[in-house]
C-alpha atoms as a PDB file:
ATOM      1  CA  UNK A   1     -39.307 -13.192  34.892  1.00  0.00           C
ATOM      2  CA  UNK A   2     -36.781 -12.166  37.442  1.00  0.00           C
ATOM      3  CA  UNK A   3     -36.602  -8.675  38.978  1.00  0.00           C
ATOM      4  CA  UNK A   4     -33.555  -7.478  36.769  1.00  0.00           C
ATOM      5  CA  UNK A   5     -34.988  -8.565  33.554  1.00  0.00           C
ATOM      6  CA  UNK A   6     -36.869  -5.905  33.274  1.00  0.00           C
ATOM      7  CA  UNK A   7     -35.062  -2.952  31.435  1.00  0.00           C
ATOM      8  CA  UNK A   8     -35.341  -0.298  33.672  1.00  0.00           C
ATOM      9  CA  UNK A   9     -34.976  -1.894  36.685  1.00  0.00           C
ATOM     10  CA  UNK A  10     -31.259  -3.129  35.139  1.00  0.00           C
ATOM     11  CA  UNK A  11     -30.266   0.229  34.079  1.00  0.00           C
ATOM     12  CA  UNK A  12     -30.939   1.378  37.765  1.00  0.00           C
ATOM     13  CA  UNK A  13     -28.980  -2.065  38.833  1.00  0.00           C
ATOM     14  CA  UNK A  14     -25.652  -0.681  37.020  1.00  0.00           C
ATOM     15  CA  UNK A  15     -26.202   2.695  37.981  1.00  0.00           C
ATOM     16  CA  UNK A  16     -24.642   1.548  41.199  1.00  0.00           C
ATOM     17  CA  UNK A  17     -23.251  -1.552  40.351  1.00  0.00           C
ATOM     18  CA  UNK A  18     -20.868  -0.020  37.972  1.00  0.00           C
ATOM     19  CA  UNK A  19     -18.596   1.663  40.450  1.00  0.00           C
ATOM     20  CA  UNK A  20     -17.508  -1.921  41.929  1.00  0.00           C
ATOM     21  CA  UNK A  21     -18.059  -4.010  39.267  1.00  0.00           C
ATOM     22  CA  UNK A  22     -14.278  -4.749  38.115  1.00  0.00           C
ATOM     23  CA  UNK A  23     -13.761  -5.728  41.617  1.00  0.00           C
ATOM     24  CA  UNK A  24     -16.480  -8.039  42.097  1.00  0.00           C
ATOM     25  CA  UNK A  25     -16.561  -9.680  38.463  1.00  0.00           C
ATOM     26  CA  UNK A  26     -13.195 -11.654  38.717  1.00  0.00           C
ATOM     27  CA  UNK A  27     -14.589 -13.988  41.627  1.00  0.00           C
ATOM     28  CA  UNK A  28     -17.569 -14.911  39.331  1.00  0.00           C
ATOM     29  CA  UNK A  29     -15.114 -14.815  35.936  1.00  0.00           C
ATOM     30  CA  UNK A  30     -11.502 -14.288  35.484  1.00  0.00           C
ATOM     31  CA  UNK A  31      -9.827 -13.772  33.253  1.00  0.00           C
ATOM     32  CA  UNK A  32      -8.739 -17.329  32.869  1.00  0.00           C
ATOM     33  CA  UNK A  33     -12.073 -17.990  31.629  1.00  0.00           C
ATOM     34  CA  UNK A  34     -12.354 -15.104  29.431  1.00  0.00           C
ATOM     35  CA  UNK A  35      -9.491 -16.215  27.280  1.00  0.00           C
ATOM     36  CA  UNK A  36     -11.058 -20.294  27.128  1.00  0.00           C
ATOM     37  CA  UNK A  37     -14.256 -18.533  25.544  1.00  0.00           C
ATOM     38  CA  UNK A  38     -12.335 -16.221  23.231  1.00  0.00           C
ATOM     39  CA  UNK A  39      -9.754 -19.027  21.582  1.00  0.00           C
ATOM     40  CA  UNK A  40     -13.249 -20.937  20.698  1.00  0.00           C
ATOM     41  CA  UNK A  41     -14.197 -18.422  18.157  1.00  0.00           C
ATOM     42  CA  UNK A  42     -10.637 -18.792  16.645  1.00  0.00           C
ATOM     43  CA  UNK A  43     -10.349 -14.529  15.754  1.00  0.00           C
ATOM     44  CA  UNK A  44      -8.462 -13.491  13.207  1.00  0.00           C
ATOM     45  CA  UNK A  45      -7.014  -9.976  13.193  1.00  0.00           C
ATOM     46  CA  UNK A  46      -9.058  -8.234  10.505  1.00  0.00           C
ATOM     47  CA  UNK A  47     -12.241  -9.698  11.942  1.00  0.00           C
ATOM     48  CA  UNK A  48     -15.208  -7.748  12.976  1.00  0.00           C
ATOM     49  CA  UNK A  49     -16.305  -8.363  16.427  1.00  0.00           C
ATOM     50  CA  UNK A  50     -19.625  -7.239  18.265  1.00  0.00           C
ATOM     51  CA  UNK A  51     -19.164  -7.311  22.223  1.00  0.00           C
ATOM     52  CA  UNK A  52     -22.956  -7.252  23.492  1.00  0.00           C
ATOM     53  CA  UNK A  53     -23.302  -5.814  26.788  1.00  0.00           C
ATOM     54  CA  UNK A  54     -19.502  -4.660  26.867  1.00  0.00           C
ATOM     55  CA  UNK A  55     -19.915  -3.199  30.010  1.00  0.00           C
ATOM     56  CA  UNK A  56     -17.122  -1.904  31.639  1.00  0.00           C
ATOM     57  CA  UNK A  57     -15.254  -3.753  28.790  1.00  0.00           C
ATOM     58  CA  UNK A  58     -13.798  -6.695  30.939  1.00  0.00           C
ATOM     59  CA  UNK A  59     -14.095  -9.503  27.840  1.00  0.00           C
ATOM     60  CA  UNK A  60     -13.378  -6.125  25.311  1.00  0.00           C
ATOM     61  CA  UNK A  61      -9.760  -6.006  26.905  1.00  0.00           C
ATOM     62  CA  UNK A  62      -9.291  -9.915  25.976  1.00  0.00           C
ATOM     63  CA  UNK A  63     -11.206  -9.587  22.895  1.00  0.00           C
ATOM     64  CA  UNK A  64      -8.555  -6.482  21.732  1.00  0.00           C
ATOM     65  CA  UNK A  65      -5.352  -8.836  21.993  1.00  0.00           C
ATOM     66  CA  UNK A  66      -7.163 -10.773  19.039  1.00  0.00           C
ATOM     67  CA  UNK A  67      -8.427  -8.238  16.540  1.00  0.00           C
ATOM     68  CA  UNK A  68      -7.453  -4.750  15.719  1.00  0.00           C
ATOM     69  CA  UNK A  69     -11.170  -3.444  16.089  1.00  0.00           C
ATOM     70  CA  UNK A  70     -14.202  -4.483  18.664  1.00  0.00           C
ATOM     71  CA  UNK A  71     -17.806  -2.991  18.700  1.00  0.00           C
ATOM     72  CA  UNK A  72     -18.983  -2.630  21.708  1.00  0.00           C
ATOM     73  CA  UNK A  73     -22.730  -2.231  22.740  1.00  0.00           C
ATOM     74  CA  UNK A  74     -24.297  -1.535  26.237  1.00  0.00           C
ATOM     75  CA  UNK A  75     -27.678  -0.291  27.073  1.00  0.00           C
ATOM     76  CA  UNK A  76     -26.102   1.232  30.061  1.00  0.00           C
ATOM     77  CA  UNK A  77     -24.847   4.682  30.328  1.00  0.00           C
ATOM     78  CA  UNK A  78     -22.597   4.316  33.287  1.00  0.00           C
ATOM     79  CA  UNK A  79     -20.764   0.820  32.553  1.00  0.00           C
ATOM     80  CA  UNK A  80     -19.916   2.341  29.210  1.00  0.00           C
ATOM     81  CA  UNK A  81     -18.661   5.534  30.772  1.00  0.00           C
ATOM     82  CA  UNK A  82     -16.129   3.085  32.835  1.00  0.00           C
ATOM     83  CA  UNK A  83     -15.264   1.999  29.635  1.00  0.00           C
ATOM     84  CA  UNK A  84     -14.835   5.233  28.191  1.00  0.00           C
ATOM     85  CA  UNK A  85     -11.946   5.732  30.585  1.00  0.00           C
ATOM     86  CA  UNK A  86     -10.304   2.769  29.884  1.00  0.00           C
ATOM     87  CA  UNK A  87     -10.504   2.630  26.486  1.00  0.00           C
ATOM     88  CA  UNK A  88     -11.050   6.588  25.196  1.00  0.00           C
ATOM     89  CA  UNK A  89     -13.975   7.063  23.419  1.00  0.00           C
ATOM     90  CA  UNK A  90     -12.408   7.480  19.733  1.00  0.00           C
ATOM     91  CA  UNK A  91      -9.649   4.040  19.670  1.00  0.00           C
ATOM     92  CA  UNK A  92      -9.640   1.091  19.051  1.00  0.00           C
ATOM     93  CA  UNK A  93     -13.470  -0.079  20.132  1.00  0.00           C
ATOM     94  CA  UNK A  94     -16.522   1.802  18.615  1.00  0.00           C
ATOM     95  CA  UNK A  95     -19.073   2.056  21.375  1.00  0.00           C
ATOM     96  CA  UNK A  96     -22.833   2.195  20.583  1.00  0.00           C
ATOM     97  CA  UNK A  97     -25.407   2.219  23.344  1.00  0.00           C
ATOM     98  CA  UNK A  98     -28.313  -0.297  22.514  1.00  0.00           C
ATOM     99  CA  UNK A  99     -30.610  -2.760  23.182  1.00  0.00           C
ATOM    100  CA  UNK A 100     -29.737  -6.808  22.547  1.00  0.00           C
ATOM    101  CA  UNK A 101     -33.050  -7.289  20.971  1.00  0.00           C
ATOM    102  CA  UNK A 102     -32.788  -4.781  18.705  1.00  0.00           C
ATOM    103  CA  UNK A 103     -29.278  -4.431  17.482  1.00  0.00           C
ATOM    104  CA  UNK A 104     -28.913  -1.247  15.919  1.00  0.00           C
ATOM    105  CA  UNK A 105     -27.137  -3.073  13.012  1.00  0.00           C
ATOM    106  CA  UNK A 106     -27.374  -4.417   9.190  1.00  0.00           C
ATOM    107  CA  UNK A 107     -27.606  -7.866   8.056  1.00  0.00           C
ATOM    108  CA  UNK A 108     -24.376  -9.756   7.768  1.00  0.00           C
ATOM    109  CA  UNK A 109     -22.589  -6.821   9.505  1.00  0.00           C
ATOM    110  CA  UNK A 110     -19.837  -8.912  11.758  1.00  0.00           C
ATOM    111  CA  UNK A 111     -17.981 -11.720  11.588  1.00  0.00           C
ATOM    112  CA  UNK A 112     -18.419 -13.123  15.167  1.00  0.00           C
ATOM    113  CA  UNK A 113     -20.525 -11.640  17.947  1.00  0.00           C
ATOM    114  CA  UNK A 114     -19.531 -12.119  21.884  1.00  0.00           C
ATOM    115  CA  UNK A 115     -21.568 -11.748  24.693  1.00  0.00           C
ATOM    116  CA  UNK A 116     -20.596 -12.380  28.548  1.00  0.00           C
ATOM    117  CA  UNK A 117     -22.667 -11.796  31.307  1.00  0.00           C
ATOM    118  CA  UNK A 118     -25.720 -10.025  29.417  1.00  0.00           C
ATOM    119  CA  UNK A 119     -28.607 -12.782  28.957  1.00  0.00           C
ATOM    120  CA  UNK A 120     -29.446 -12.970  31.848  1.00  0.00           C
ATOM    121  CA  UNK A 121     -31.072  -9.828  32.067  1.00  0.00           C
ATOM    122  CA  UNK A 122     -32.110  -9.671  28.418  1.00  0.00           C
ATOM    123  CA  UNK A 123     -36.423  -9.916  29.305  1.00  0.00           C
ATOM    124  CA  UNK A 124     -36.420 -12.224  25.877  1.00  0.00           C
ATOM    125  CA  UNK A 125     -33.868 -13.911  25.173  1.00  0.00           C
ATOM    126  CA  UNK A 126     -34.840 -15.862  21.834  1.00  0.00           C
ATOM    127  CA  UNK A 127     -35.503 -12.647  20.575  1.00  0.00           C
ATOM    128  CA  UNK A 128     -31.592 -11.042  21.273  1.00  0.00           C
ATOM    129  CA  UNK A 129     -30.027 -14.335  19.760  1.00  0.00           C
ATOM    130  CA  UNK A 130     -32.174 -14.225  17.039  1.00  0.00           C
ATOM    131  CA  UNK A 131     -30.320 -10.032  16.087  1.00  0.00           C
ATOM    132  CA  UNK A 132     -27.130 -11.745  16.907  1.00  0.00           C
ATOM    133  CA  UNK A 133     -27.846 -14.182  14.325  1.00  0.00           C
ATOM    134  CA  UNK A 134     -28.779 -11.668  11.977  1.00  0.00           C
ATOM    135  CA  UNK A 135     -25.965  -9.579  12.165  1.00  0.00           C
ATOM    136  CA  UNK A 136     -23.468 -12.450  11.962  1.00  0.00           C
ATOM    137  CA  UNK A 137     -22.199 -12.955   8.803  1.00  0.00           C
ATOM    138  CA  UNK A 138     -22.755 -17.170   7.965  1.00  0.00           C
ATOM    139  CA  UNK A 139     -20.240 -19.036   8.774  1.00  0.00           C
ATOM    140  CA  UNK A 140     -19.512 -16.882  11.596  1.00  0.00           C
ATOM    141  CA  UNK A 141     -19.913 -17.621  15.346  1.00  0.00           C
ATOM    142  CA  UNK A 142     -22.521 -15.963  18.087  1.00  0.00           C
ATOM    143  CA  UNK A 143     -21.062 -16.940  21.712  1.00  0.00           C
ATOM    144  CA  UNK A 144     -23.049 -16.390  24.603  1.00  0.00           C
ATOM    145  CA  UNK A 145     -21.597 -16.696  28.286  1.00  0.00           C
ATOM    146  CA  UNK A 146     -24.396 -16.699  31.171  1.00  0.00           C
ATOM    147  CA  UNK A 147     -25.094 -18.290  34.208  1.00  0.00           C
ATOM    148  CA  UNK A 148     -25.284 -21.905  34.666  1.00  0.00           C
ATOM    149  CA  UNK A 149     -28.438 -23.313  36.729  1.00  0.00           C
ATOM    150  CA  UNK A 150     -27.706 -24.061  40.213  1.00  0.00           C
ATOM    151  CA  UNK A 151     -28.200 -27.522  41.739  1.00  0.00           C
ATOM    152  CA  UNK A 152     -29.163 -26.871  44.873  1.00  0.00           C
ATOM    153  CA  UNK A 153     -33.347 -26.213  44.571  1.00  0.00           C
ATOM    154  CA  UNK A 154     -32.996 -22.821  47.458  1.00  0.00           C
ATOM    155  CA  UNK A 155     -30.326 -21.502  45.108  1.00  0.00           C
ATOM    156  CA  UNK A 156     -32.337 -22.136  42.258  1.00  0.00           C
ATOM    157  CA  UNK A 157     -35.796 -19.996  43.314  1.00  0.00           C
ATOM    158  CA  UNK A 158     -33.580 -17.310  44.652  1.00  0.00           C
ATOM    159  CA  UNK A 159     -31.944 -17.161  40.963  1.00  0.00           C
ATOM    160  CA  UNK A 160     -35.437 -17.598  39.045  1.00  0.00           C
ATOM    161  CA  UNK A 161     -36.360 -14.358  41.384  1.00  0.00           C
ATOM    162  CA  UNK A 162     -33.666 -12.777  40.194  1.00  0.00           C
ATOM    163  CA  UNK A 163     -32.592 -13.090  36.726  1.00  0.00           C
ATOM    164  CA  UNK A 164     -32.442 -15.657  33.692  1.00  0.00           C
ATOM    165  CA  UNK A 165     -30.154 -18.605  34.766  1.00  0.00           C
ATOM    166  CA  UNK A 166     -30.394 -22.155  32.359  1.00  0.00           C
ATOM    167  CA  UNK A 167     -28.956 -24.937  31.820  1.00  0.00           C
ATOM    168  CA  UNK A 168     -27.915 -27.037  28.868  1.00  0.00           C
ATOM    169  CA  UNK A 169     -31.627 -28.262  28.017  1.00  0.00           C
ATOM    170  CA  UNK A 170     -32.792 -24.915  28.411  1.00  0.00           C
ATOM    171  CA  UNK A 171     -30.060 -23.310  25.519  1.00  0.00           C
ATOM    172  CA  UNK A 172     -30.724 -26.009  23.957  1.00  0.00           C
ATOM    173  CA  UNK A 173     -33.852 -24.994  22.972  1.00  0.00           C
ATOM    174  CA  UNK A 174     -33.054 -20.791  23.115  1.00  0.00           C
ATOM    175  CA  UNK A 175     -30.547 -21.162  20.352  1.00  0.00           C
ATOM    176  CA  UNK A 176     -32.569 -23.822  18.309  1.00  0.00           C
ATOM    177  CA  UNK A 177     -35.623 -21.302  18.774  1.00  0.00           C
ATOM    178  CA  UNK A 178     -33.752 -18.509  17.752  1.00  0.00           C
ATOM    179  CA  UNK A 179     -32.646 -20.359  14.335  1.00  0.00           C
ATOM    180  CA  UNK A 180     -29.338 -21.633  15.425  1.00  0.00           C
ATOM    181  CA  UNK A 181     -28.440 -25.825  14.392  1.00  0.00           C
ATOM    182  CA  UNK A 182     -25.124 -26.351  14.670  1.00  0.00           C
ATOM    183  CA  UNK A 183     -23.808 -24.939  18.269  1.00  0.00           C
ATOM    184  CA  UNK A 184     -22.249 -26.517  21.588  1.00  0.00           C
ATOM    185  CA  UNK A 185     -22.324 -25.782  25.540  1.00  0.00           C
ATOM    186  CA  UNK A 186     -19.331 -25.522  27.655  1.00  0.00           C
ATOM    187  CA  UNK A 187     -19.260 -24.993  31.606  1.00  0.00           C
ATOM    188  CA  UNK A 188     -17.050 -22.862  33.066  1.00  0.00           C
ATOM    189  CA  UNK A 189     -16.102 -22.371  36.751  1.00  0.00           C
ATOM    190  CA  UNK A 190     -13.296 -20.006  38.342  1.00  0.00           C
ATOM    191  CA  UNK A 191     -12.764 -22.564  41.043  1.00  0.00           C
ATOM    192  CA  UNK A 192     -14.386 -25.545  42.763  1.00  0.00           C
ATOM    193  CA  UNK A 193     -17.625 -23.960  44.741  1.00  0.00           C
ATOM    194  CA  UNK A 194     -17.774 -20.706  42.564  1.00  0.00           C
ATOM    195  CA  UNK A 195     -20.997 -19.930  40.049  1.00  0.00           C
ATOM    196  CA  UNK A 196     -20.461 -22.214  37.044  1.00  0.00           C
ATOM    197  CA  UNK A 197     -21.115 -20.419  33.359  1.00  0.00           C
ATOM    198  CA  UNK A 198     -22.565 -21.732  30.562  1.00  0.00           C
ATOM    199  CA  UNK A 199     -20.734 -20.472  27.092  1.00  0.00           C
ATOM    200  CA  UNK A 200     -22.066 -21.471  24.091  1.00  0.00           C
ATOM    201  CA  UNK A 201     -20.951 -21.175  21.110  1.00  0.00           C
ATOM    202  CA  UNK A 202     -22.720 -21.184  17.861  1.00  0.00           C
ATOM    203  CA  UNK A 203     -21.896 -21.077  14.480  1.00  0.00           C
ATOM    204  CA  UNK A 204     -24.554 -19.090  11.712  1.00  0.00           C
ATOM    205  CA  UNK A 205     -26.080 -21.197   9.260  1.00  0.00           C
ATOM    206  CA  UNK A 206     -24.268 -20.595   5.786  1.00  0.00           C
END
């Protein structure tokens, strides 16, 4: 398990993170990429959306141009309280602080849940995809956006130090594990060199 899989340790992480992290966050993904992953889930306006680990509410801003309403959960106080002031706390996104492997949700309660740049730290991941799943109604879509595995072998045990990054083989079996059958992988990159995502999208089982 890398270092900022562990809950606390995370929370600490975007204590201080937070205060730079709209800067630093377009050079890993932009916006560009944002809006590839959001016309896969094909959003309708009336649909209810779930953005786990909203953060600062980076993919929350792309998600809003699509649907009237978002959700938006963060077990972070101070990325939320960036997106307090972007987004007011009372509009258009209704903000509940929470923990991916234990959504604080009903069956069936969305129509679509997104999540960018969250699994990584999530300690088990099987275990968050399997509440996304549950709170999806079927027939709906879970995507998931994290990192893509490095090549290079140095980059790779400096990542497995760090936090969860997979490849396709690896969601593979995370999203068949957590009950998923139908679902697909798509790499993303900002430009040639930069880290490459991994956004998958998966649809709920009807």
């Amino acid at each position: 398990m890398g270092v900022l899989e562990n809950k606390a340790r995370a929370r600490t992480f975007y204590k201080y993170l937070s205060k730079v992290y709209d800067q630093i966050n377009p050079f890993i993904w932009d916006e560009r990429m944002r809006d590839e992953a959001i016309d896969m889930l094909g959003l309708e306006s009336d649909d209810r959306v779930l953005d786990v680990g909203c953060g600062t509410g980076f993919a929350t801003e792309g998600l809003l141009e699509h649907v009237d309403t978002i959700y938006g959960l963060d077990q972070s106080p101070h990325q939320l309280s960036k997106a307090f002031q972007k987004f007011g706390k009372h509009g258009r996104v209704h903000y509940h602080m929470g923990d991916a492997e234990r959504l604080p949700f009903q069956d069936d309660s969305f129509d679509h849940v997104w999540s960018s740049g969250s699994i990584e730290y999530w300690p088990n991941p099987v275990d968050a995809l399997e509440e996304c799943r549950r709170i999806t109604k079927p027939g709906g879509k879970v995507l998931i956006v994290g990192p893509d595995y490095p090549n290079s072998t140095v980059f790779q045990k400096m990542a497995d130090a760090i936090m969860l990054f997979y490849d396709e083989e690896e969601a593979d079996r995370m999203f068949r594990e957590a009950g998923f059958d139908a679902f697909e992988h798509h790499i993303q990159q900002s430009r040639p060199g930069s880290p490459r995502a991994i956004t998958t999208i998966a649809e709920v089982p009807e």
